[in-house]
C-alpha atoms as a PDB file:
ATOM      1  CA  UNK A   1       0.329  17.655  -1.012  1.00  0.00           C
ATOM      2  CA  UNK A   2       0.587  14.543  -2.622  1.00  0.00           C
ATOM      3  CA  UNK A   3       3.411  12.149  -1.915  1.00  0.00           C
ATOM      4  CA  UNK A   4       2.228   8.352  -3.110  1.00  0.00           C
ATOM      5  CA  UNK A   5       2.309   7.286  -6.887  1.00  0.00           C
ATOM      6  CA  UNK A   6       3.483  10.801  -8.555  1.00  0.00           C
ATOM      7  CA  UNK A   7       5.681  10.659 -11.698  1.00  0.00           C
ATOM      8  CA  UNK A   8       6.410  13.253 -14.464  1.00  0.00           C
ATOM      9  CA  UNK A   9       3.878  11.775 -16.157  1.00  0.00           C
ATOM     10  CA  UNK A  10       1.072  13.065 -13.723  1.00  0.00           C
ATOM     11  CA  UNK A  11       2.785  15.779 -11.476  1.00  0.00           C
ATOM     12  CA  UNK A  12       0.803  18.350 -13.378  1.00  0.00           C
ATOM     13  CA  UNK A  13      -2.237  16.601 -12.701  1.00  0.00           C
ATOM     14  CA  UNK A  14      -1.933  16.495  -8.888  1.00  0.00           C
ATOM     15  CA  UNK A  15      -1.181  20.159  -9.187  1.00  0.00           C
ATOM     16  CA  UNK A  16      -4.477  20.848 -11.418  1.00  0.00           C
ATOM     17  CA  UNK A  17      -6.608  18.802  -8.804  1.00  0.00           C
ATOM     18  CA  UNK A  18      -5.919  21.049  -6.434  1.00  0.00           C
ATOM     19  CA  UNK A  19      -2.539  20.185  -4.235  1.00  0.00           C
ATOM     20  CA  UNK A  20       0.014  22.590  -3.933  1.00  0.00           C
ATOM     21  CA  UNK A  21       3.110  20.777  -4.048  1.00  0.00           C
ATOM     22  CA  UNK A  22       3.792  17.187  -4.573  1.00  0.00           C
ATOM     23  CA  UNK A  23       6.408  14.752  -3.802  1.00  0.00           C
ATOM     24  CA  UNK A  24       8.646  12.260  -6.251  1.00  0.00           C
ATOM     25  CA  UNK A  25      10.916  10.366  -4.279  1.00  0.00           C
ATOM     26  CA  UNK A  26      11.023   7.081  -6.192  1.00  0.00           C
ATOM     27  CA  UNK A  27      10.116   8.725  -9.513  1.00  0.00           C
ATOM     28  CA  UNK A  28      13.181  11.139  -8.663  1.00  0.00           C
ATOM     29  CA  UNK A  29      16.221   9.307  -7.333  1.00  0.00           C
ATOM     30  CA  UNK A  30      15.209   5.666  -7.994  1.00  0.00           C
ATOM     31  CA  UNK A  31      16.213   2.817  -9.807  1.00  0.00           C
ATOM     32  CA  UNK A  32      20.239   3.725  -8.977  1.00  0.00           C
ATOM     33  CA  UNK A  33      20.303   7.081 -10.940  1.00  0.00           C
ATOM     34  CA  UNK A  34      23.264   9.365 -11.268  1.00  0.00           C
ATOM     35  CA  UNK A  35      23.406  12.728 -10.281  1.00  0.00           C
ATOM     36  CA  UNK A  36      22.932  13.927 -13.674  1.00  0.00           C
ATOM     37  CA  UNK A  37      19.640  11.489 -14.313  1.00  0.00           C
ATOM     38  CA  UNK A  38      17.743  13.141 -11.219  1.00  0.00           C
ATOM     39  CA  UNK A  39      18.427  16.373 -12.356  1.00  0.00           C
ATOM     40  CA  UNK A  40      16.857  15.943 -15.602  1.00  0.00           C
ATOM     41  CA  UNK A  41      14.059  14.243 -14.117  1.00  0.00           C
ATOM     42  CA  UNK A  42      13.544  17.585 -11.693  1.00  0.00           C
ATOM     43  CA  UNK A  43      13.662  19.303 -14.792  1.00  0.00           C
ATOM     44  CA  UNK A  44      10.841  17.504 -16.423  1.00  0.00           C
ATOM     45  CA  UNK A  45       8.628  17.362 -12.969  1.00  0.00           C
ATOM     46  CA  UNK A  46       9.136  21.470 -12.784  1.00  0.00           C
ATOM     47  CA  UNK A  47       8.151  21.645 -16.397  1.00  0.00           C
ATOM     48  CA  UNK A  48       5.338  19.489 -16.210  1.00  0.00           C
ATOM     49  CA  UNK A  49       4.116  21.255 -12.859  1.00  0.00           C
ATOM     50  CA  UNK A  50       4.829  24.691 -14.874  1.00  0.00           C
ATOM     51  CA  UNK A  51       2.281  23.500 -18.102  1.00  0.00           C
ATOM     52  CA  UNK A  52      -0.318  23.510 -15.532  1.00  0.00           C
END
C-alpha cells in the first residue's frame, strides 16, 4: 500500500504496479476543500483505480 506522493493522476498506476490499496490524504482533503470538493476528488481516485 502506498501512502507518499499519490494523486488522481497516478492512483491507477500504484494499483497496476502491484499495491493493493493506496492512500490520498493531501491529494484528498487538502488545500482547505469543502465537503463537496473531496467527494469529487474520491470520485475521480475510485475511477481512476477502477480503469486499471
Amino acid at each position: 500500500m502506498s501512502t507518499s506522493s499519490v494523486n488522481v493522476d497516478n492512483a491507477g498506476e500504484w494499483i497496476r504496479l502491484g499495491c493493493v490499496a493506496v492512500g490520498a490524504g493531501g491529494a484528498l482533503t487538502g488545500g482547505g476543500k469543502t465537503a463537496d470538493e473531496i467527494t469529487e476528488m474520491a470520485q475521480k481516485f475510485i475511477a481512476a483505480v477502477k480503469a486499471v
